[in-house]
PDB file of N, CA and C in Angstrom:
ATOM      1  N   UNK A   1       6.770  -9.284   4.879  1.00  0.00           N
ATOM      2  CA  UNK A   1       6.726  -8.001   5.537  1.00  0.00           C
ATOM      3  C   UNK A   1       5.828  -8.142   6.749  1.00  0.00           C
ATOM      4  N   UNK A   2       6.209  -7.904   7.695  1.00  0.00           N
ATOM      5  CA  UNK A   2       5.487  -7.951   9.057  1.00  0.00           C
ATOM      6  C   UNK A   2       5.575  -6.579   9.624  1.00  0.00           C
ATOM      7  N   UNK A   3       4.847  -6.402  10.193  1.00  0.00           N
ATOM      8  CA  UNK A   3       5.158  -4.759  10.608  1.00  0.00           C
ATOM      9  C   UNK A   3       3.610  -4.122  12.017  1.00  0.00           C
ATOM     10  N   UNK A   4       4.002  -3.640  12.924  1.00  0.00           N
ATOM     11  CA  UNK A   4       3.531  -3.129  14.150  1.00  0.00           C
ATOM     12  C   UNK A   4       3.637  -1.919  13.732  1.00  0.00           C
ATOM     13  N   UNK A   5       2.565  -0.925  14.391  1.00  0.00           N
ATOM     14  CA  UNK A   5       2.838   0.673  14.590  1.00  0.00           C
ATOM     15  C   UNK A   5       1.802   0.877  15.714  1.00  0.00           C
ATOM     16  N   UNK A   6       2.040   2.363  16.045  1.00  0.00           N
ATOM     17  CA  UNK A   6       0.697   3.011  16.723  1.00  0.00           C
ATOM     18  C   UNK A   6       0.401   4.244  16.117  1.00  0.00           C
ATOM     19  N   UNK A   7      -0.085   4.705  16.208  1.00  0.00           N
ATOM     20  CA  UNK A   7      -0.627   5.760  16.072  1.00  0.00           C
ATOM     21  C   UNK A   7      -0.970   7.183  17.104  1.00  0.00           C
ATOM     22  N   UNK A   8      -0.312   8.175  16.407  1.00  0.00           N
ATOM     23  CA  UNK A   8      -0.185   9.133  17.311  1.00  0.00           C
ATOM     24  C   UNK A   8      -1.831   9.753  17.867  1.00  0.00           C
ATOM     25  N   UNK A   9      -2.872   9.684  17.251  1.00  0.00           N
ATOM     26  CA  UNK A   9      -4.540   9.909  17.298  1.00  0.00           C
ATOM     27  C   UNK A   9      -4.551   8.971  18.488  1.00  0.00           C
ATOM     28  N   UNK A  10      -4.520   7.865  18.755  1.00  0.00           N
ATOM     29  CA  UNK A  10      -5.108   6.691  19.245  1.00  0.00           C
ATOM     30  C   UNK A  10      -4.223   6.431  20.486  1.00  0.00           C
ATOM     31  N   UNK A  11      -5.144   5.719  21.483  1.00  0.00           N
ATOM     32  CA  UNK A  11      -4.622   5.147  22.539  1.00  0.00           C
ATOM     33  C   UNK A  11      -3.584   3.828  21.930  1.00  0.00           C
ATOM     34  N   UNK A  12      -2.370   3.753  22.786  1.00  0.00           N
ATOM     35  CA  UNK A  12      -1.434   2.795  22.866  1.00  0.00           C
ATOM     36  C   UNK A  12      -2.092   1.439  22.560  1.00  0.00           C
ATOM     37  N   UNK A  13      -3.107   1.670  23.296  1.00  0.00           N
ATOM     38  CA  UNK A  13      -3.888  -0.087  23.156  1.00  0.00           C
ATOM     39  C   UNK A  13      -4.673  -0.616  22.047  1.00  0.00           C
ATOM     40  N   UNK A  14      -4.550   0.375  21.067  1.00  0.00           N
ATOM     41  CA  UNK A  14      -4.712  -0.084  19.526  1.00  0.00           C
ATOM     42  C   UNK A  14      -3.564   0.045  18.444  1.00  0.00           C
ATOM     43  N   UNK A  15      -2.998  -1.353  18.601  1.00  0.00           N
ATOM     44  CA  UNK A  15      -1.988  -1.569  17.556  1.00  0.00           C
ATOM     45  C   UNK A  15      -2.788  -1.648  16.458  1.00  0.00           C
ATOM     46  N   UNK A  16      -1.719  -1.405  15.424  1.00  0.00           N
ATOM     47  CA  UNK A  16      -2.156  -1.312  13.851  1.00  0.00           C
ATOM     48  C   UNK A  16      -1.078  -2.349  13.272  1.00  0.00           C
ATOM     49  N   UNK A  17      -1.812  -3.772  12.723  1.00  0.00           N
ATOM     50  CA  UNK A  17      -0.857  -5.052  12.336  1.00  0.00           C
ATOM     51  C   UNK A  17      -0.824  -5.140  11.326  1.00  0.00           C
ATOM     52  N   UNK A  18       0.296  -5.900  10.360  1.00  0.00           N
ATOM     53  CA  UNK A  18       0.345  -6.285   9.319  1.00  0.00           C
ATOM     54  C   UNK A  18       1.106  -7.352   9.026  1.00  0.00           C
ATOM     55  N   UNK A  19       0.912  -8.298   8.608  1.00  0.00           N
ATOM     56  CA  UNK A  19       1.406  -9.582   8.161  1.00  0.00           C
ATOM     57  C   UNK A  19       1.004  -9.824   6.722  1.00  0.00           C
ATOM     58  N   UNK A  20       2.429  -9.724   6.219  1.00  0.00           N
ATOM     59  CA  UNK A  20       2.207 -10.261   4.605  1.00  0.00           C
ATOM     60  C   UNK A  20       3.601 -10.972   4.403  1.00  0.00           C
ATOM     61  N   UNK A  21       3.556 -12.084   3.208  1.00  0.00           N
ATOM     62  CA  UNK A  21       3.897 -12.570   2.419  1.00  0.00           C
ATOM     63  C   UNK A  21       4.268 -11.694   0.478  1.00  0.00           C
ATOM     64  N   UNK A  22       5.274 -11.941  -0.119  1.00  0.00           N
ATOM     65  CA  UNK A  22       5.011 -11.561  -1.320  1.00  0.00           C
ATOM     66  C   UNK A  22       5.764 -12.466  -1.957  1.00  0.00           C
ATOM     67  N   UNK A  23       5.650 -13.254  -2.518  1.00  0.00           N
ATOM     68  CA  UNK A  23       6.392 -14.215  -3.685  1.00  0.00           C
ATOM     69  C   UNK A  23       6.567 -13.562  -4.896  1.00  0.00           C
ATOM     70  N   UNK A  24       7.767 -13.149  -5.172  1.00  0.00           N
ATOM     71  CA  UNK A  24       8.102 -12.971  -6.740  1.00  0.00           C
ATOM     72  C   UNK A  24       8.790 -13.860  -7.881  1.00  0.00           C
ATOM     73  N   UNK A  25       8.463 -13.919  -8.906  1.00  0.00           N
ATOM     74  CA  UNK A  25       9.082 -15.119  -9.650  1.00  0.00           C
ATOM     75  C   UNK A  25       9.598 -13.936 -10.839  1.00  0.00           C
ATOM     76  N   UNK A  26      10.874 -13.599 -10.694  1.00  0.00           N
ATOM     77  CA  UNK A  26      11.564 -12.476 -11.843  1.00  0.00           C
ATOM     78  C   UNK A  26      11.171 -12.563 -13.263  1.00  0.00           C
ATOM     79  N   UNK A  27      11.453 -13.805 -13.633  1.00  0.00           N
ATOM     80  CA  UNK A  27      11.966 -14.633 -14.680  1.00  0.00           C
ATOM     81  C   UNK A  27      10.625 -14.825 -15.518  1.00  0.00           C
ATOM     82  N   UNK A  28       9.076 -14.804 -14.960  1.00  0.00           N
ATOM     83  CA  UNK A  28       7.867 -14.587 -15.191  1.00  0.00           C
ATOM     84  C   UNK A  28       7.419 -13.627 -14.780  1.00  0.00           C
ATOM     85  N   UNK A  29       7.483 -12.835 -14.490  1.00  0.00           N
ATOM     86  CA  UNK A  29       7.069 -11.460 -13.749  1.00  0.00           C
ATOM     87  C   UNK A  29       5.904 -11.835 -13.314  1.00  0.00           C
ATOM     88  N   UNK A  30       5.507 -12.669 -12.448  1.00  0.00           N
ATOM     89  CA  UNK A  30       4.664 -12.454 -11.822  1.00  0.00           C
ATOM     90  C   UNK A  30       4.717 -12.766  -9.822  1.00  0.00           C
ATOM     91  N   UNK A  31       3.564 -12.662  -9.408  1.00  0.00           N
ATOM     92  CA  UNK A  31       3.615 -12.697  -8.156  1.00  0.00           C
ATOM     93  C   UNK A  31       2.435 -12.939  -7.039  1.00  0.00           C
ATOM     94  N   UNK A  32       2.667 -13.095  -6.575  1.00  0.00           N
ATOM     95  CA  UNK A  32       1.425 -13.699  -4.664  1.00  0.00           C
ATOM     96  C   UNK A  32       1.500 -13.038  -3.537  1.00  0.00           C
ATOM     97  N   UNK A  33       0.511 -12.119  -2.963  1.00  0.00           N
ATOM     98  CA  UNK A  33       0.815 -11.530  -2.520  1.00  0.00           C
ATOM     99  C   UNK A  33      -0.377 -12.283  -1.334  1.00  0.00           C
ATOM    100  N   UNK A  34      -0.277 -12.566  -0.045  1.00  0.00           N
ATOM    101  CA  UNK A  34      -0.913 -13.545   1.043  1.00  0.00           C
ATOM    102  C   UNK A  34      -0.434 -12.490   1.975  1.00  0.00           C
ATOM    103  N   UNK A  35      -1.316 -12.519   3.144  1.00  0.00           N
ATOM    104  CA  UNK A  35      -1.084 -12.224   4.860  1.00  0.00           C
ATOM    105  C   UNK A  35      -2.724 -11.735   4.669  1.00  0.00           C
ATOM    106  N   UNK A  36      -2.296 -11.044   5.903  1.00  0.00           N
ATOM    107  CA  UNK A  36      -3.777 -10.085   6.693  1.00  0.00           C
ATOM    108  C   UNK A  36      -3.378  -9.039   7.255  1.00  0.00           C
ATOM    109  N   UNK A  37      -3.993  -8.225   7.866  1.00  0.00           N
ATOM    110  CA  UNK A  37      -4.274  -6.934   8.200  1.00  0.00           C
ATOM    111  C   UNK A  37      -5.483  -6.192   8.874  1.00  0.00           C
ATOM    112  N   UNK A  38      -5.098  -5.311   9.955  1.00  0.00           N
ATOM    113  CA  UNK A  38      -6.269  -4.718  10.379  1.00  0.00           C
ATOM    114  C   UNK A  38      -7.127  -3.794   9.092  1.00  0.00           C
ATOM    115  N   UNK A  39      -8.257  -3.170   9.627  1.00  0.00           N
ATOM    116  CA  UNK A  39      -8.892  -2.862   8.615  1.00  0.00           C
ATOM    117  C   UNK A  39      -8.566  -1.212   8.942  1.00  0.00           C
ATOM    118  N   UNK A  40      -7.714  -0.844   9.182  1.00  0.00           N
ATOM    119  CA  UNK A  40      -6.828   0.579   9.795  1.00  0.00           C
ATOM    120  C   UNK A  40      -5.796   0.497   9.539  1.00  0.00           C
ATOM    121  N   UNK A  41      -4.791   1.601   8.604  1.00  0.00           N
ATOM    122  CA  UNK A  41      -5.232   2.508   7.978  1.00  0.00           C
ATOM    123  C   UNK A  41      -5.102   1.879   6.645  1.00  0.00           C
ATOM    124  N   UNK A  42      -5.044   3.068   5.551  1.00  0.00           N
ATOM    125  CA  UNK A  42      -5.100   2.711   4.305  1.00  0.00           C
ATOM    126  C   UNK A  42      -3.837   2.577   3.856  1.00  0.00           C
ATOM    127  N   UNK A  43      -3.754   1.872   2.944  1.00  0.00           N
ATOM    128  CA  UNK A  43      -1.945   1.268   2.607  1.00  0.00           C
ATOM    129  C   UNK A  43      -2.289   0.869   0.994  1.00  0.00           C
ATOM    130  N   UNK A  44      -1.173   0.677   0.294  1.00  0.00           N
ATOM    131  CA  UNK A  44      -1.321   1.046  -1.005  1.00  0.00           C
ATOM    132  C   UNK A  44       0.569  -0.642  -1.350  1.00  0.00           C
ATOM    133  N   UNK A  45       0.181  -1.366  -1.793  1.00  0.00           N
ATOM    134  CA  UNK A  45       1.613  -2.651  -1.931  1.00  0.00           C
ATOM    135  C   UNK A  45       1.500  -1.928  -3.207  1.00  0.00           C
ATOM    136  N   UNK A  46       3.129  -1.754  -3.860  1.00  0.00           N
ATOM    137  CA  UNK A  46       3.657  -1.450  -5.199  1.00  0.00           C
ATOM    138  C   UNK A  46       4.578  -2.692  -5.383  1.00  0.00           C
ATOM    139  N   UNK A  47       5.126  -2.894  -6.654  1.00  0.00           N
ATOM    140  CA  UNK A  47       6.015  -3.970  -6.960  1.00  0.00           C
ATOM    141  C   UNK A  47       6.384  -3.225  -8.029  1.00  0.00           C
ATOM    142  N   UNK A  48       7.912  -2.812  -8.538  1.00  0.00           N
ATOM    143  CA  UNK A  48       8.242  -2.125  -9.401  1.00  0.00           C
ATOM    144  C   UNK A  48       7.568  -1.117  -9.823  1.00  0.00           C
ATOM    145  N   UNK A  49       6.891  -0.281  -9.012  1.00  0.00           N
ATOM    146  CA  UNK A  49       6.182   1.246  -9.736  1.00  0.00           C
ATOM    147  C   UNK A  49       4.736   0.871  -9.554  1.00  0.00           C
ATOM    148  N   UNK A  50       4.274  -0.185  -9.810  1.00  0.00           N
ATOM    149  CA  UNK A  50       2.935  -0.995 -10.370  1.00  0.00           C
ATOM    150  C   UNK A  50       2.477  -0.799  -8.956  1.00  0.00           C
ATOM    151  N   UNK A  51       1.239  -0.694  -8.757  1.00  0.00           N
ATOM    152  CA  UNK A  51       0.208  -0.927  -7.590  1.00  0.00           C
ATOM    153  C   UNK A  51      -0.254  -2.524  -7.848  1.00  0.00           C
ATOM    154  N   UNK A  52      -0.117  -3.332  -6.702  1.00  0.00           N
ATOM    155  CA  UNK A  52      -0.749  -4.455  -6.660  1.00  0.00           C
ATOM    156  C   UNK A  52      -1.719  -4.417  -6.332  1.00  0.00           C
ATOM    157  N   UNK A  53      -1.834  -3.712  -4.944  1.00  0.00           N
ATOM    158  CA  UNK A  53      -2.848  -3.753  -4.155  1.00  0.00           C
ATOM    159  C   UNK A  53      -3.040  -2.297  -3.050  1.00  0.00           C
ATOM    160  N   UNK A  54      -4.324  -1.908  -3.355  1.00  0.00           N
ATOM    161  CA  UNK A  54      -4.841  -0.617  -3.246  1.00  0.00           C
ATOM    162  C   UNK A  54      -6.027  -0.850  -2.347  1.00  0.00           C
ATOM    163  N   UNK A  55      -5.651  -0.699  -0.190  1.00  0.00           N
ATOM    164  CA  UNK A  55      -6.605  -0.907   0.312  1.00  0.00           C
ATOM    165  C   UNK A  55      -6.831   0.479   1.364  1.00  0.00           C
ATOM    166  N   UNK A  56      -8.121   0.574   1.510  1.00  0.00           N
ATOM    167  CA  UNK A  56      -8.666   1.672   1.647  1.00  0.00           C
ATOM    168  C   UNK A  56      -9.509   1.438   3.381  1.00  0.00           C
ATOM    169  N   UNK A  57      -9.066   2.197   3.487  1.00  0.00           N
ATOM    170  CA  UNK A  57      -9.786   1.678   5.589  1.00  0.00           C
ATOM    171  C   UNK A  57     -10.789   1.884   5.384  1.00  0.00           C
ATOM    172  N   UNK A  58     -11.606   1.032   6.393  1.00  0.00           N
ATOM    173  CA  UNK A  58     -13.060   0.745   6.396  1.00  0.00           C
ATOM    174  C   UNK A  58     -13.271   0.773   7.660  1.00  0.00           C
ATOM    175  N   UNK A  59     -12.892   0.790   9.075  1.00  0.00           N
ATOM    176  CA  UNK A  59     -13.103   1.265   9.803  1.00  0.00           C
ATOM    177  C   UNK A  59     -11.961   1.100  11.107  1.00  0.00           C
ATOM    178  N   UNK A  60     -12.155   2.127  12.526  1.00  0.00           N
ATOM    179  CA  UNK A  60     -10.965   1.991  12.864  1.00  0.00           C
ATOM    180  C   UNK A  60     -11.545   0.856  14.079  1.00  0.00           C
ATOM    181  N   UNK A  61     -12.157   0.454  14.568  1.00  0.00           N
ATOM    182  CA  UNK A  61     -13.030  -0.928  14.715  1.00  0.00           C
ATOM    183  C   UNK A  61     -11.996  -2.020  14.360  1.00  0.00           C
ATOM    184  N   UNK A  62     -11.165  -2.260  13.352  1.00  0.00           N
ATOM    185  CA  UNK A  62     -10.960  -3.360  13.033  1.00  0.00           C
ATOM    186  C   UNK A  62      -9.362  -3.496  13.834  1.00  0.00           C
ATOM    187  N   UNK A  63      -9.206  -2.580  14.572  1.00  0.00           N
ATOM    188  CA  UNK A  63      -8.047  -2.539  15.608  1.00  0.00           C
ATOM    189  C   UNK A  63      -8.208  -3.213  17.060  1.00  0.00           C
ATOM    190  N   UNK A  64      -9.288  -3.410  17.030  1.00  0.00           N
ATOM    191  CA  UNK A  64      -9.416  -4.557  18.616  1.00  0.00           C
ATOM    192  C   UNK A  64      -9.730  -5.920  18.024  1.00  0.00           C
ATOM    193  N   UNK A  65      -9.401  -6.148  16.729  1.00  0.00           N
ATOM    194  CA  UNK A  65      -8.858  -7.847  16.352  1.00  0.00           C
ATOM    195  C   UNK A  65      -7.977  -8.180  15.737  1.00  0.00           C
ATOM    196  N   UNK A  66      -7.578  -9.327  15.132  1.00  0.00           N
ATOM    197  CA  UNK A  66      -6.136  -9.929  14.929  1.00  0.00           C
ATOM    198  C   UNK A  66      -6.372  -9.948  13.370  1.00  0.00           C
ATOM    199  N   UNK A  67      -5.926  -8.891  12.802  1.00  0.00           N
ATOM    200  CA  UNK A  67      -5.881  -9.348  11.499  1.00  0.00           C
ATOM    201  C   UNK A  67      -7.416  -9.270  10.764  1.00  0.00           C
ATOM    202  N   UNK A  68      -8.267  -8.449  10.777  1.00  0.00           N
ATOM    203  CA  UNK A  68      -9.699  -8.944  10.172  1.00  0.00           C
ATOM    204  C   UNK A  68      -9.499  -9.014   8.610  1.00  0.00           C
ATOM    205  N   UNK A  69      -8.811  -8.510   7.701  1.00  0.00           N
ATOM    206  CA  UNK A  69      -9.051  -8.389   6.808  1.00  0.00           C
ATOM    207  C   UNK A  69      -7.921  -8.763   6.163  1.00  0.00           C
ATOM    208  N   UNK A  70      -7.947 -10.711   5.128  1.00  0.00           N
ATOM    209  CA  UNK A  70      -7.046 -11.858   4.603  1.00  0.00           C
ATOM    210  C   UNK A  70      -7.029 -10.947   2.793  1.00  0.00           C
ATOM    211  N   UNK A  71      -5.605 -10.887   2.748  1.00  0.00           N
ATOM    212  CA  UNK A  71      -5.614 -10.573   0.948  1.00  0.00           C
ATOM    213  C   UNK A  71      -4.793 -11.989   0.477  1.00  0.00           C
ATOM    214  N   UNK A  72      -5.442 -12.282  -0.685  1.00  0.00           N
ATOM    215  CA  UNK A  72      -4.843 -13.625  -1.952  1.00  0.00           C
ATOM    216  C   UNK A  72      -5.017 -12.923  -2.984  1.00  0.00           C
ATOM    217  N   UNK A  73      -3.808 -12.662  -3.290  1.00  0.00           N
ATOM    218  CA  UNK A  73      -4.024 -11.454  -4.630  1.00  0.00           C
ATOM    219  C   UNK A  73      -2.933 -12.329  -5.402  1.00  0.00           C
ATOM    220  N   UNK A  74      -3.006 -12.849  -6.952  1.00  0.00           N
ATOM    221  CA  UNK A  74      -2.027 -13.078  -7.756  1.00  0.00           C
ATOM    222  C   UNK A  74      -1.508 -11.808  -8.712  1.00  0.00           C
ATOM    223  N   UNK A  75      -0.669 -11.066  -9.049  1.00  0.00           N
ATOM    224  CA  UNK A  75      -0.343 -10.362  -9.840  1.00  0.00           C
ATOM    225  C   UNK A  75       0.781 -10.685 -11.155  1.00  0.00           C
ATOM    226  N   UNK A  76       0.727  -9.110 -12.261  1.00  0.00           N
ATOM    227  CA  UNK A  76       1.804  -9.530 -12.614  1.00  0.00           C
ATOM    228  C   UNK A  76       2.397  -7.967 -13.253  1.00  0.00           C
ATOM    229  N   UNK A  77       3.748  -7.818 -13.552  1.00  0.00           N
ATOM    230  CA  UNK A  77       4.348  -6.730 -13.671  1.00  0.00           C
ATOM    231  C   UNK A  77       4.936  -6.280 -15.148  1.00  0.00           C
TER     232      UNK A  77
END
């Protein structure tokens, strides 16, 4: 999942990035969830209903760099 936005609050010149990865293995229900992300806004990854990963903004600061904040999360469902 890769994904760009802006935001209607904010000047044009703060993109809001996201780069992730999710590996699922059916057959074990489990999974890897890898990329990065600004630290703007808050976003919530589900996998079948389940919350994997539950992240919460920490400031809007983290929009004038590339990605500040790396997730390595293993899960399972």
């Amino acid at each position: 999942m890769i994904g760009n936005a802006s935001s209607a609050a904010l000047p044009s010149l703060l993109d809001i990035d996201y780069n992730f990865d999710i590996a699922l293995d059916f057959c074990s229900r489990q999974g890897h969830l890898t990329g990065k992300n600004d630290s703007y806004p808050s976003y919530v990854v589900r996998v079948k209903g389940k919350t994997i990963y539950d992240f919460q903004q920490k400031s809007i600061v983290g929009l004038l760099g590339d990605g500040d904040v790396t997730v390595d999360k293993k899960f399972s469902w």
